[in-house]
C-alpha atoms as a PDB file:
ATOM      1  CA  UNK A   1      14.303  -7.289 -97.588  1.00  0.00           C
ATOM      2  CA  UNK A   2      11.515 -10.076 -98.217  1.00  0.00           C
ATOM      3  CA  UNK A   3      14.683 -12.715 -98.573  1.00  0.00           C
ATOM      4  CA  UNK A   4      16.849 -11.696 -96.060  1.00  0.00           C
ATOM      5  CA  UNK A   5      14.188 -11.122 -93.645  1.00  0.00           C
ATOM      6  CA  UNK A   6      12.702 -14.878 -94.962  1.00  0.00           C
ATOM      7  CA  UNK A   7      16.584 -16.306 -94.062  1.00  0.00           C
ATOM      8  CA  UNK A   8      16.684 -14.609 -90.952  1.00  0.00           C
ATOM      9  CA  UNK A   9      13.730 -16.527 -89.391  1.00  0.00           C
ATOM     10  CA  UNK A  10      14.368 -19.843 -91.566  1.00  0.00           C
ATOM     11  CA  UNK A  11      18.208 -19.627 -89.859  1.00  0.00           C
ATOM     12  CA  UNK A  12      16.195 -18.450 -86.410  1.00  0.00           C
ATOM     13  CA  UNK A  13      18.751 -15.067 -86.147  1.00  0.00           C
ATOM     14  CA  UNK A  14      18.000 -11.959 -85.507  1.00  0.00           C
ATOM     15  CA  UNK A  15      14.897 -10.265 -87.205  1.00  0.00           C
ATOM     16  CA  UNK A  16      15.020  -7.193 -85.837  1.00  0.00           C
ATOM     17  CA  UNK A  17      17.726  -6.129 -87.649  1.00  0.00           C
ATOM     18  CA  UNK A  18      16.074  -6.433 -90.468  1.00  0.00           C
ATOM     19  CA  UNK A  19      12.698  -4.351 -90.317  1.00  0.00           C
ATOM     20  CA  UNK A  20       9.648  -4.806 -92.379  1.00  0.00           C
ATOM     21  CA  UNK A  21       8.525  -1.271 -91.736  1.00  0.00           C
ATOM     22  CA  UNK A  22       9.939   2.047 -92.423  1.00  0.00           C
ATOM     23  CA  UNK A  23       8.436   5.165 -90.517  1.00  0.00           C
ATOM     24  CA  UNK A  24       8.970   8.558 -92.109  1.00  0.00           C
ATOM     25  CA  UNK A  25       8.070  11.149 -89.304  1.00  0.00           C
ATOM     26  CA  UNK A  26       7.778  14.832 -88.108  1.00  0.00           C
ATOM     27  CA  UNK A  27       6.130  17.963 -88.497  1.00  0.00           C
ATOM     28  CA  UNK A  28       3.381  18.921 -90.995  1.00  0.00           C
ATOM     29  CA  UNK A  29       4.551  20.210 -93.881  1.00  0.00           C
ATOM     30  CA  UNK A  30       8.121  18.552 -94.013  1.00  0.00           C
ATOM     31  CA  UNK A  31       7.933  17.411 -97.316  1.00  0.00           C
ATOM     32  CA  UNK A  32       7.118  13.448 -95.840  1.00  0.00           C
ATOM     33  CA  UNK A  33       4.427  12.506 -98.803  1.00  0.00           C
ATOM     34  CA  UNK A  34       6.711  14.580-101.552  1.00  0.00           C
ATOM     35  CA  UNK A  35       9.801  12.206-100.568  1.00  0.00           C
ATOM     36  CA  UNK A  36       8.339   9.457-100.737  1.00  0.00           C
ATOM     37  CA  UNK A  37       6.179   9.937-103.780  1.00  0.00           C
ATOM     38  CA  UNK A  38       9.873  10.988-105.835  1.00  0.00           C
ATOM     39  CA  UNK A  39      11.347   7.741-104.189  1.00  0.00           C
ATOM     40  CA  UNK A  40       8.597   6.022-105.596  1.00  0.00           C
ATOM     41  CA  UNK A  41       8.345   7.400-109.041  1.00  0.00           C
ATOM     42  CA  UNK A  42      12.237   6.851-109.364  1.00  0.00           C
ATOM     43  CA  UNK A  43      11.449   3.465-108.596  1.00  0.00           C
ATOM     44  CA  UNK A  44       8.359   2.534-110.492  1.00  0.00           C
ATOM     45  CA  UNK A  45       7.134   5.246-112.350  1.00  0.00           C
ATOM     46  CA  UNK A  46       4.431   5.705-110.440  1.00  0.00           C
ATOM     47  CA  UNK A  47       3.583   6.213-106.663  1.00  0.00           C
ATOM     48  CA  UNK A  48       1.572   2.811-105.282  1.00  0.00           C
ATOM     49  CA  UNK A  49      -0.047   4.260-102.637  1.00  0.00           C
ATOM     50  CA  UNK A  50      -2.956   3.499-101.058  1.00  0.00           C
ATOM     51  CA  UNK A  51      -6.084   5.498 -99.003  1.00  0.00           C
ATOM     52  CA  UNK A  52      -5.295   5.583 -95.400  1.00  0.00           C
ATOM     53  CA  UNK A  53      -8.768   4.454 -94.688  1.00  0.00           C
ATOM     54  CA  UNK A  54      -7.377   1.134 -95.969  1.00  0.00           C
ATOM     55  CA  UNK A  55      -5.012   1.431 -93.386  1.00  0.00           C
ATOM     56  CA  UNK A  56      -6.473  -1.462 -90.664  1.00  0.00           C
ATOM     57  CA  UNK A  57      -5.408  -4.684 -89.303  1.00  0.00           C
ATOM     58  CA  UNK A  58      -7.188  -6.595 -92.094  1.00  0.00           C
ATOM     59  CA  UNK A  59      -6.370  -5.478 -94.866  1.00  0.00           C
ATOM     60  CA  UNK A  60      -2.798  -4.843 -93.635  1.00  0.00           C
ATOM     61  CA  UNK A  61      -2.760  -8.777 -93.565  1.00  0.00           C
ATOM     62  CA  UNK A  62      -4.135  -8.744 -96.976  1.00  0.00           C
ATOM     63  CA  UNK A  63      -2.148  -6.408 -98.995  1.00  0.00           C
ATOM     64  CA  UNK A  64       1.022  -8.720 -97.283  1.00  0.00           C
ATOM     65  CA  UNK A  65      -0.277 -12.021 -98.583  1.00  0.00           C
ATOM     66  CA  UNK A  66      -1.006 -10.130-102.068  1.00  0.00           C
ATOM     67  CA  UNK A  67       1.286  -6.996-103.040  1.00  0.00           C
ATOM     68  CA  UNK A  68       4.011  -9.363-103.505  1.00  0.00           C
ATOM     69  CA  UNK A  69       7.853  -7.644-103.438  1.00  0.00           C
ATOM     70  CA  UNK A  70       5.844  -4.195-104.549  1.00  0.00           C
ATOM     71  CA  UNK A  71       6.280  -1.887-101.204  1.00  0.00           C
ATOM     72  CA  UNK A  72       2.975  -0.664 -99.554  1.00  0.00           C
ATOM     73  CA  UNK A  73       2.734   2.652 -98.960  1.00  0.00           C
ATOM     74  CA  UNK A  74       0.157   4.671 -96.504  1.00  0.00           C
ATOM     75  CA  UNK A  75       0.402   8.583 -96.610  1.00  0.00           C
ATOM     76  CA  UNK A  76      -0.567  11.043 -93.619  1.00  0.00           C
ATOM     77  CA  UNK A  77      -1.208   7.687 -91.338  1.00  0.00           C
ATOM     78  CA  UNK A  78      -2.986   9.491 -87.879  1.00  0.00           C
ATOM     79  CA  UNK A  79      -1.547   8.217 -84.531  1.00  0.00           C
ATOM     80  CA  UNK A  80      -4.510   6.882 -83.721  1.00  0.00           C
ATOM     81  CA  UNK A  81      -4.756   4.381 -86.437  1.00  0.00           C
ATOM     82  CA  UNK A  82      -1.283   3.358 -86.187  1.00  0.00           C
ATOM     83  CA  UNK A  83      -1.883   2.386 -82.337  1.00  0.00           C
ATOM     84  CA  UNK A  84      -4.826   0.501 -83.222  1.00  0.00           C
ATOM     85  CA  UNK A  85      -3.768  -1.427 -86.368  1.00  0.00           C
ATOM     86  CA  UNK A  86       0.285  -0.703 -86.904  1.00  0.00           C
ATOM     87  CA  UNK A  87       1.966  -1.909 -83.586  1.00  0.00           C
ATOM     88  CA  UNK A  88       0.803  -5.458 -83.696  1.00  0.00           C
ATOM     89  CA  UNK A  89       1.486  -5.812 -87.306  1.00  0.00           C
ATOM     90  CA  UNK A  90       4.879  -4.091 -86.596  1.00  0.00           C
ATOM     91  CA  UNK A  91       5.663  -6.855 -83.330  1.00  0.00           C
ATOM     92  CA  UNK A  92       4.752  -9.699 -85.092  1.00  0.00           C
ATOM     93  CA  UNK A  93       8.006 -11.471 -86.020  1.00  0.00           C
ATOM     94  CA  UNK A  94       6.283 -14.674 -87.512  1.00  0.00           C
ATOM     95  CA  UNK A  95       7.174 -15.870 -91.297  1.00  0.00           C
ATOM     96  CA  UNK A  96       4.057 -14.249 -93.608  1.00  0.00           C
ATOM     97  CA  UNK A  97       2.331 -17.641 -95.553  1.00  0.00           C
ATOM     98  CA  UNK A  98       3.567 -16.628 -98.550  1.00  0.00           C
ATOM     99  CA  UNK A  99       7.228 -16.781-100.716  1.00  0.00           C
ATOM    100  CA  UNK A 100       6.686 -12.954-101.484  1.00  0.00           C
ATOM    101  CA  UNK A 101       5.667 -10.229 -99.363  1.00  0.00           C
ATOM    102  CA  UNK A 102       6.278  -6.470 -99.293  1.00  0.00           C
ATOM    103  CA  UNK A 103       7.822  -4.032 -97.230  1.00  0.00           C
ATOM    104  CA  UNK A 104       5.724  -0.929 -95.527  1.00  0.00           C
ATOM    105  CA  UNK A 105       6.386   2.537 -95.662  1.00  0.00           C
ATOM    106  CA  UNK A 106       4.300   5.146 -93.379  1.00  0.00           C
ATOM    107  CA  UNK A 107       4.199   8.410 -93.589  1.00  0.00           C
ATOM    108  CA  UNK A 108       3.100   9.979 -90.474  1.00  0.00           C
ATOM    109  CA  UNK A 109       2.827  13.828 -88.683  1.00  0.00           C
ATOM    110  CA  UNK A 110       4.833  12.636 -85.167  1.00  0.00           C
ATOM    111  CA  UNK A 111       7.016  13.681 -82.751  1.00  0.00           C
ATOM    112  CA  UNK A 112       9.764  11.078 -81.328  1.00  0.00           C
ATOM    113  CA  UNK A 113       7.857  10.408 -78.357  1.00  0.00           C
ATOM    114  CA  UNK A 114       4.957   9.174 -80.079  1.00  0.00           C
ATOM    115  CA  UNK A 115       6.065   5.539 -80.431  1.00  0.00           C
ATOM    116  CA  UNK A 116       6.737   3.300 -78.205  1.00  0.00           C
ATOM    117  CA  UNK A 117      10.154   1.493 -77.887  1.00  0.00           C
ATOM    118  CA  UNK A 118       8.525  -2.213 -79.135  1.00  0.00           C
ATOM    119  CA  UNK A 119       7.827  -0.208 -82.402  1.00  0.00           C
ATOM    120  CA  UNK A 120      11.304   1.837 -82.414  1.00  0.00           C
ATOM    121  CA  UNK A 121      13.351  -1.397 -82.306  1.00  0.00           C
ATOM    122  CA  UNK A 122      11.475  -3.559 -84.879  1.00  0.00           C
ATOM    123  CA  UNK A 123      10.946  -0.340 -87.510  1.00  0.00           C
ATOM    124  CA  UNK A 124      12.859   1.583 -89.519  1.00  0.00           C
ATOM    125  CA  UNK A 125      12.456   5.734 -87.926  1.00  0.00           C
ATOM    126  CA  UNK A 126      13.090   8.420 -89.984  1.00  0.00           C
ATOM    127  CA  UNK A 127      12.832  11.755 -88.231  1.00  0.00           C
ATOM    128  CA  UNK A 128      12.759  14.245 -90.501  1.00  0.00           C
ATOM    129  CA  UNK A 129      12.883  18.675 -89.615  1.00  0.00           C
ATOM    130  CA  UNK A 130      12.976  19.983 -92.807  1.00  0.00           C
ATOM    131  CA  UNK A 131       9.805  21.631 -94.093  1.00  0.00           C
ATOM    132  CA  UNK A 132       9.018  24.429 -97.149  1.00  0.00           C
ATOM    133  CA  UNK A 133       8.063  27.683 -95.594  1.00  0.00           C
ATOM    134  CA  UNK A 134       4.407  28.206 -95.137  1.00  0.00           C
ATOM    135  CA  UNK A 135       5.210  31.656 -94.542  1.00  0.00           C
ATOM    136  CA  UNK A 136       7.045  32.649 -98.045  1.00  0.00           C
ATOM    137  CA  UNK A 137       4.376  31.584-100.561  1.00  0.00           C
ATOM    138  CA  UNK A 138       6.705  32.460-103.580  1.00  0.00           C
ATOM    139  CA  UNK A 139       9.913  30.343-102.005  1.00  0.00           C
ATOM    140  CA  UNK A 140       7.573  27.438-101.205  1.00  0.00           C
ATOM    141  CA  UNK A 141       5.973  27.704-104.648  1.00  0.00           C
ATOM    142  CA  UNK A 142       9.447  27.638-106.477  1.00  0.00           C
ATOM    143  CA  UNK A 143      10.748  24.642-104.387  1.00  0.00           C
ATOM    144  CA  UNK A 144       7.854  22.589-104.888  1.00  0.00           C
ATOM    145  CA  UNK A 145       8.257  23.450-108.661  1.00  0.00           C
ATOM    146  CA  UNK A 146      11.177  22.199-108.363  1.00  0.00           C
ATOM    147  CA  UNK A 147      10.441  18.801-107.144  1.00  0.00           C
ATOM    148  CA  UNK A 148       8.111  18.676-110.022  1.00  0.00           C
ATOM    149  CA  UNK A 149      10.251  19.121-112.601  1.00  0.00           C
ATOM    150  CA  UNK A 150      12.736  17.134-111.135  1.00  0.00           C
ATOM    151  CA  UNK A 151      10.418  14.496-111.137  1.00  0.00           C
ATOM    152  CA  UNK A 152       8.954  14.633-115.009  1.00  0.00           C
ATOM    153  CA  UNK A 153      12.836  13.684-115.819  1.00  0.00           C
ATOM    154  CA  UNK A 154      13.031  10.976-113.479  1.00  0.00           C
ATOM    155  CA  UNK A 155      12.886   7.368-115.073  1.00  0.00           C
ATOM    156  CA  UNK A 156      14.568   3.870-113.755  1.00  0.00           C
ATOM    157  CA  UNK A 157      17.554   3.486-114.837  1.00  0.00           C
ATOM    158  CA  UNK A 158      18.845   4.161-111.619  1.00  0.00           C
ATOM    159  CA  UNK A 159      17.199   2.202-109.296  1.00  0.00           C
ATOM    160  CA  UNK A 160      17.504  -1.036-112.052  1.00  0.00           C
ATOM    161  CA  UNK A 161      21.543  -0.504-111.778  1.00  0.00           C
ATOM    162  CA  UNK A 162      21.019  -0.622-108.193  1.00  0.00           C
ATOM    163  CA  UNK A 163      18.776  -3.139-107.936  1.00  0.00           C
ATOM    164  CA  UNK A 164      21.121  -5.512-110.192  1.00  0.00           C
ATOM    165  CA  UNK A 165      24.306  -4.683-108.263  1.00  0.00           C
ATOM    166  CA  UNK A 166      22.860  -5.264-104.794  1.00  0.00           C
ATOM    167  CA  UNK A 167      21.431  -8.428-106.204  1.00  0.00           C
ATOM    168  CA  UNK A 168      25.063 -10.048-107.572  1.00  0.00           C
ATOM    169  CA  UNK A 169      26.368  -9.167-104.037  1.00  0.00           C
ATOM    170  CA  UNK A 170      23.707 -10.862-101.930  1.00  0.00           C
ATOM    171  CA  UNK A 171      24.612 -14.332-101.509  1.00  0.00           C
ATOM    172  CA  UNK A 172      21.100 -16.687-101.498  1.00  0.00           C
ATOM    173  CA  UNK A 173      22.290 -19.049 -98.872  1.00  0.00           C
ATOM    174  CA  UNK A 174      24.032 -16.229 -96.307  1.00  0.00           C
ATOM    175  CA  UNK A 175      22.736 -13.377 -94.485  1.00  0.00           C
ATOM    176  CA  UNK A 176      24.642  -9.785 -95.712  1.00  0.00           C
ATOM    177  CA  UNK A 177      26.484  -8.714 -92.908  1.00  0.00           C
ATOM    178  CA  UNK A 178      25.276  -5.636 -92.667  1.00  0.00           C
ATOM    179  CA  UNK A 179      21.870  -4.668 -95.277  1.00  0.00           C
ATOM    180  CA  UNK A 180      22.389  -0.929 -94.405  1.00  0.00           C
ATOM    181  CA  UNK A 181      26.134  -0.437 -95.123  1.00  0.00           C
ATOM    182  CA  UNK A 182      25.655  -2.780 -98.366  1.00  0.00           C
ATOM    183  CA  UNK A 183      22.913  -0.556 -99.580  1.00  0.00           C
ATOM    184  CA  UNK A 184      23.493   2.806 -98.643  1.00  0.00           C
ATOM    185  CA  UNK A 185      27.099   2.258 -99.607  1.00  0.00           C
ATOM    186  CA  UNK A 186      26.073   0.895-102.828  1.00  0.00           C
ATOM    187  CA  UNK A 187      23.713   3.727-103.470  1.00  0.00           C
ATOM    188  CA  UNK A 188      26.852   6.337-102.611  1.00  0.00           C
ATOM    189  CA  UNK A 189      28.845   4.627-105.013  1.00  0.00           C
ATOM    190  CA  UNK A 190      26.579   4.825-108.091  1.00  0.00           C
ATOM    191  CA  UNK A 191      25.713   8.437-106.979  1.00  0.00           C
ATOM    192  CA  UNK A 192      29.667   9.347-107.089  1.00  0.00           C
ATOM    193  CA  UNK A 193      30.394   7.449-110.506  1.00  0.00           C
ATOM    194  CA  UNK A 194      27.500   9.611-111.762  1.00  0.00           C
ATOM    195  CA  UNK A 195      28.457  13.051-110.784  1.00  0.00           C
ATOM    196  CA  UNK A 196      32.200  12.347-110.752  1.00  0.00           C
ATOM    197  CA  UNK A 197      32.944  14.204-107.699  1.00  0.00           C
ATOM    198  CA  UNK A 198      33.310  14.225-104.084  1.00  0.00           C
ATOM    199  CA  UNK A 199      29.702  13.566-102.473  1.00  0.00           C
ATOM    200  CA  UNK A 200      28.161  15.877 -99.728  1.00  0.00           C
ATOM    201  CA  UNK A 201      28.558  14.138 -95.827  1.00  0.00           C
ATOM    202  CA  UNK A 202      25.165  13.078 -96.295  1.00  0.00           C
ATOM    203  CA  UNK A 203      25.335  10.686 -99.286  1.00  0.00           C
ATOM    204  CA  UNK A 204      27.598   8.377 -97.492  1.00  0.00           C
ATOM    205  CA  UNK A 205      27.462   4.781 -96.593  1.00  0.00           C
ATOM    206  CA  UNK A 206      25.062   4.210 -93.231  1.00  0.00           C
ATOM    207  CA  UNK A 207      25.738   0.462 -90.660  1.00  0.00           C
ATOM    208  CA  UNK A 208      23.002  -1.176 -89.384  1.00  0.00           C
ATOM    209  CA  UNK A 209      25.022  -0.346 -85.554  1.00  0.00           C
ATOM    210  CA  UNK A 210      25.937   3.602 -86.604  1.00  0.00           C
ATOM    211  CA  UNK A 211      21.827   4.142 -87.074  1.00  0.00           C
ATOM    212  CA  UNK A 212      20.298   1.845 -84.210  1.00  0.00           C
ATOM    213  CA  UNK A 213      22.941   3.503 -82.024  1.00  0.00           C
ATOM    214  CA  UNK A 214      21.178   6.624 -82.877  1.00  0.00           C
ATOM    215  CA  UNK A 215      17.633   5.821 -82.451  1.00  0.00           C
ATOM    216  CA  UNK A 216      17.457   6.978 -79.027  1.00  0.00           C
ATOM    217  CA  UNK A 217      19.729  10.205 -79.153  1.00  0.00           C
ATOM    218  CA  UNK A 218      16.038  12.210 -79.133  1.00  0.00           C
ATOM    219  CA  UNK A 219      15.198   9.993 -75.618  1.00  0.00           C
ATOM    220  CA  UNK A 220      18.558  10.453 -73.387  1.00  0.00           C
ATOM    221  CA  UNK A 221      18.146  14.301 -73.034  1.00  0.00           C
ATOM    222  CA  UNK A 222      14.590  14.438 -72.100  1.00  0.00           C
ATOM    223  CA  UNK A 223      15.161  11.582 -69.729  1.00  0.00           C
ATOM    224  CA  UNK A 224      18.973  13.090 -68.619  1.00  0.00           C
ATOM    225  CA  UNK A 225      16.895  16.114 -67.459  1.00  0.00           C
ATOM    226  CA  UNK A 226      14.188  13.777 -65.696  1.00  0.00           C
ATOM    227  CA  UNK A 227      17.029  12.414 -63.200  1.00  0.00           C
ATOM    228  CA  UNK A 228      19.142  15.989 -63.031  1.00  0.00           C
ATOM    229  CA  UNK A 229      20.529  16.146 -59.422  1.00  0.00           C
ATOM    230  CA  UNK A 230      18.038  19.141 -58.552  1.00  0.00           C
ATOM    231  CA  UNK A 231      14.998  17.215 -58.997  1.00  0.00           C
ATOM    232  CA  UNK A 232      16.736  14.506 -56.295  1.00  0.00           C
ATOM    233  CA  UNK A 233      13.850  14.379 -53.751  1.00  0.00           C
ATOM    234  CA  UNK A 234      16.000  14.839 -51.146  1.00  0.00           C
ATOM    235  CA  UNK A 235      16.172  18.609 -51.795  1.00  0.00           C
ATOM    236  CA  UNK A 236      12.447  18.846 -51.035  1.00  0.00           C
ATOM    237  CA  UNK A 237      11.238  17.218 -47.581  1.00  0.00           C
ATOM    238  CA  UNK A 238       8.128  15.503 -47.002  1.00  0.00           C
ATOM    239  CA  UNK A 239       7.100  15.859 -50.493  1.00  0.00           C
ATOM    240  CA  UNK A 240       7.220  13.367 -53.155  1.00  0.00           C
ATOM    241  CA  UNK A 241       8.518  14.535 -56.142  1.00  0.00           C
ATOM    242  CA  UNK A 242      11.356  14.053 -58.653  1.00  0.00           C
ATOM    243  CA  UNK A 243      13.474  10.890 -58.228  1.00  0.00           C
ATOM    244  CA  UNK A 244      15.457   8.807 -55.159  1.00  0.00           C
ATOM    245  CA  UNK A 245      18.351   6.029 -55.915  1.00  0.00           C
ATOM    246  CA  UNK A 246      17.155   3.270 -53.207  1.00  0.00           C
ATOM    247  CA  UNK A 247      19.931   0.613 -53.329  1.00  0.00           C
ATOM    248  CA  UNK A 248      20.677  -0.338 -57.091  1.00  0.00           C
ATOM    249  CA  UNK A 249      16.885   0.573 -57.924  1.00  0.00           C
ATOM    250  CA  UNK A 250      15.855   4.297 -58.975  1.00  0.00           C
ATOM    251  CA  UNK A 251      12.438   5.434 -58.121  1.00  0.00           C
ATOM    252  CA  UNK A 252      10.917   8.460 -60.023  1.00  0.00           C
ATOM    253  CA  UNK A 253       7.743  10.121 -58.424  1.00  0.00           C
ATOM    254  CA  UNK A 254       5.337  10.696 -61.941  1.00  0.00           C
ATOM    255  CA  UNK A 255       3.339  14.224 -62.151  1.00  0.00           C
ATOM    256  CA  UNK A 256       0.634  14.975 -63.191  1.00  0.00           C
ATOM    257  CA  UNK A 257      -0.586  18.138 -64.932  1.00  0.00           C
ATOM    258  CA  UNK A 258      -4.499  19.496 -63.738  1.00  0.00           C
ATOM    259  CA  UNK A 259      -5.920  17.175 -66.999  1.00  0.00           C
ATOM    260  CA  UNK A 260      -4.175  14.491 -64.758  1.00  0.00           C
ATOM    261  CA  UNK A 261      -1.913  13.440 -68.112  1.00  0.00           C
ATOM    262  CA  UNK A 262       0.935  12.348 -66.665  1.00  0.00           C
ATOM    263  CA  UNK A 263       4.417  14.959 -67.599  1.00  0.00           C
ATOM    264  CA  UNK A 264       6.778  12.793 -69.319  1.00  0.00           C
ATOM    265  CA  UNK A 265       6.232   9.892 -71.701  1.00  0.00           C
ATOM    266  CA  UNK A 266       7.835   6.790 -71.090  1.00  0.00           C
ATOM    267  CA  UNK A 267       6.736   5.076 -74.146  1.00  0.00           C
ATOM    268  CA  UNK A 268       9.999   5.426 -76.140  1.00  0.00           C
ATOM    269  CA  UNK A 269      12.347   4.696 -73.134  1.00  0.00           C
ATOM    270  CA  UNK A 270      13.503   1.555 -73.629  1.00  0.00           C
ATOM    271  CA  UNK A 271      11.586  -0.826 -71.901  1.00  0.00           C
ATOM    272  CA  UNK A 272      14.867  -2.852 -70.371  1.00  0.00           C
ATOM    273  CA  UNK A 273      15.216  -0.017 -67.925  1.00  0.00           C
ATOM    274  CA  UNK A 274      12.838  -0.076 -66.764  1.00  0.00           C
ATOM    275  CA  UNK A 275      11.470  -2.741 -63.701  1.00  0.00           C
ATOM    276  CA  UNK A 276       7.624  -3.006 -64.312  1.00  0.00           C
ATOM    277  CA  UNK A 277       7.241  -5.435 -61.618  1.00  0.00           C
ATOM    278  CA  UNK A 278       7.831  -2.731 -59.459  1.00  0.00           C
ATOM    279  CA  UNK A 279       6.341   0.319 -60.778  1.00  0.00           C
ATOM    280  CA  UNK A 280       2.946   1.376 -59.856  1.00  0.00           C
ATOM    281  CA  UNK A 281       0.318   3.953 -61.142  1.00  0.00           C
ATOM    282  CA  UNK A 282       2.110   6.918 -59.321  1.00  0.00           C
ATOM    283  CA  UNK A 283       5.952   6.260 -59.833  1.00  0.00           C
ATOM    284  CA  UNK A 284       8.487   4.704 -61.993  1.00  0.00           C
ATOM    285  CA  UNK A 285      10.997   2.330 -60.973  1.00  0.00           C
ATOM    286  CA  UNK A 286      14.267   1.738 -63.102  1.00  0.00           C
ATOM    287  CA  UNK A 287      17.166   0.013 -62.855  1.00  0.00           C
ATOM    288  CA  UNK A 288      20.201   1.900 -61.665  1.00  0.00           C
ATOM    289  CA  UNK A 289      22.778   0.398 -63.356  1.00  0.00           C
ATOM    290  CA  UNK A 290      21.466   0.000 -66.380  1.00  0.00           C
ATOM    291  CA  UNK A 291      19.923   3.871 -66.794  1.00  0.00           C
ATOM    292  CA  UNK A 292      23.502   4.802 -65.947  1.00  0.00           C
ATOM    293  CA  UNK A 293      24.987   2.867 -68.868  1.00  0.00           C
ATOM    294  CA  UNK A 294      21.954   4.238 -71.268  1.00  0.00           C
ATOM    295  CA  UNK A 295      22.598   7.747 -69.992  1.00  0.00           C
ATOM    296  CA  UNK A 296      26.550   7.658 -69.944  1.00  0.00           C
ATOM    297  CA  UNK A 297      27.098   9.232 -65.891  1.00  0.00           C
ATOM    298  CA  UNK A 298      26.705   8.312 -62.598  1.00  0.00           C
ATOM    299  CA  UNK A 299      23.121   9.466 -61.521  1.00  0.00           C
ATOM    300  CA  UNK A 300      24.075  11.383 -57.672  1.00  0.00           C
ATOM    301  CA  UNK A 301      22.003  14.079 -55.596  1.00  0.00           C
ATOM    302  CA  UNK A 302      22.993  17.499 -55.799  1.00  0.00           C
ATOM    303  CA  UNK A 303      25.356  18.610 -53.477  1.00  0.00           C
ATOM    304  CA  UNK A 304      24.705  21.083 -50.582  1.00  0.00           C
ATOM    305  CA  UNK A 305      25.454  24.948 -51.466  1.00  0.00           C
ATOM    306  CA  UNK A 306      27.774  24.851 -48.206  1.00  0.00           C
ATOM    307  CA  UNK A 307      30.250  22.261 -49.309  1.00  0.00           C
ATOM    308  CA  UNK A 308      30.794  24.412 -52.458  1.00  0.00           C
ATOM    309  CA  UNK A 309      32.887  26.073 -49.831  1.00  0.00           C
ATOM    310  CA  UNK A 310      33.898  23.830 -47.412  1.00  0.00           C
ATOM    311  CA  UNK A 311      37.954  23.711 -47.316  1.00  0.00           C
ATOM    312  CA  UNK A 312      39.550  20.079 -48.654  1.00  0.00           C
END
């Protein structure tokens, strides 16, 4: 990633595509730190991470100029700290001054709607569910044993084949078409030479368009249900609430709880829709078009309960 990424600016294409951070997130206790602590050992031998307290704009710079091509990894990362110190690191697009820098990996207790879309875009989001049951002390004890011993016969061998395939199909002078398909297919293919049989539907090859298409599947329900045709203000007079197309504009009236927090969270909506020039401190205002398009429908009132019946 540090050459391609390096290419990418010296060429002045695309960087996003080609993110300097990953972002493993979701519930406590979904096996986040014992991921990425086996990905690591498979890798190295040994997990390089460091003590979140490290974890500030400083020494972020720092451990860039200095960790070389060796990946930087932060464990149980609070929201907080990645507000402060993470987002402008993440948004800065600028060539580090050195040859050699590393990638990021964050491991973080987070629901989808805790970052914003600047930090979506530019990052690599892994959303993961699956967690060992708190509840069933033996099953949790035998699948983390599991993991363990899985782990004590772990060595290298498997990321060095990777590692020396991927690099005879990189070309020095050309960006790869697409990193993600070249890499997770690679990965698939060593995988199915090694166990000599079909693969399960989730060790298969991954584009760079199949996941960013995907990165905002989480968003479009909550904010499909924000602009359902009930909640059209029309259906409640005098009162401003819910949401009202005004020419190729769409204003949504924002509520507020009794904390005064306001309902929804429009940090991960991408920020294209919408028009902050006119939004204010008590509504929203998006463009119409363009939230159709995201949301895939025509946005319309509800209709009246007496034309359910009226004769065509």
């Amino acid at each position: 990633m540090c050459d391609i990424r390096s290419l990418a600016l010296l060429q002045d294409n695309d960087v996003i595509q080609f993110p300097l951070f990953a972002v493993l997130f979701g519930k406590s206790n979904c096996g986040k730190t014992s991921l990425v602590e086996t990905l690591m050992i498979s890798m190295f031998g040994y997990t390089p991470a460091i003590e979140k307290q490290s974890f500030t704009a400083a020494n972020l710079r720092g451990l860039q100029q200095a960790y070389k091509r060796l990946p930087v990894v932060f464990d149980d990362i609070g929201r907080a700290a990645f507000n402060r110190h993470g987002k402008d690191m993440i948004k800065n697009e600028m060539l580090p001054p050195v040859r050699e820098y590393p990638v990021f990996i964050l491991s973080m207790n987070a629901e989808p709607q805790s970052f914003p879309d600047e930090v979506v875009k530019r990052s690599m989001m892994i959303y993961t569910t699956t967690a060992l049951p708190p509840h069933n002390e033996e099953r949790r004890q035998r699948l983390q044993g599991a993991i363990q011993e899985m782990r004590r016969e772990l060595t290298g061998h498997f990321y060095r084949r990777f590692l020396a395939e991927l690099t005879d199909r990189l070309d020095d002078e050309r960006l790869p078409r697409d990193w993600l398909a070249l890499s997770s297919g690679l990965l698939s293919q060593i995988l199915s030479d090694a166990a000599g049989e079909a693969l399960p539907d989730w060790c298969r090859e991954l584009t760079w368009l199949g996941y960013a298409g995907k990165r905002y599947d989480r968003v479009k329900p909550r904010l499909g249900y924000l602009f359902r045709p009930s909640a059209y203000s029309g259906s409640v007079t005098g009162v401003l609430n819910g949401w009202k197309i005004e020419g190729n504009k769409v204003i949504v009236w924002e509520q507020r709880d009794v904390f005064g927090r306001i309902a929804f969270e429009w940090d991960d909506v991408p920020s294209t829709l919408i028009d902050e020039d006119a939004s204010d401190g008590g509504r929203k205002v998006l463009h119409k078009l363009r939230l159709e398009e995201f949301l895939d429908r025509r946005l319309h009132p509800a209709r009246p309960w007496w034309l359910r019946w009226k004769p065509v």
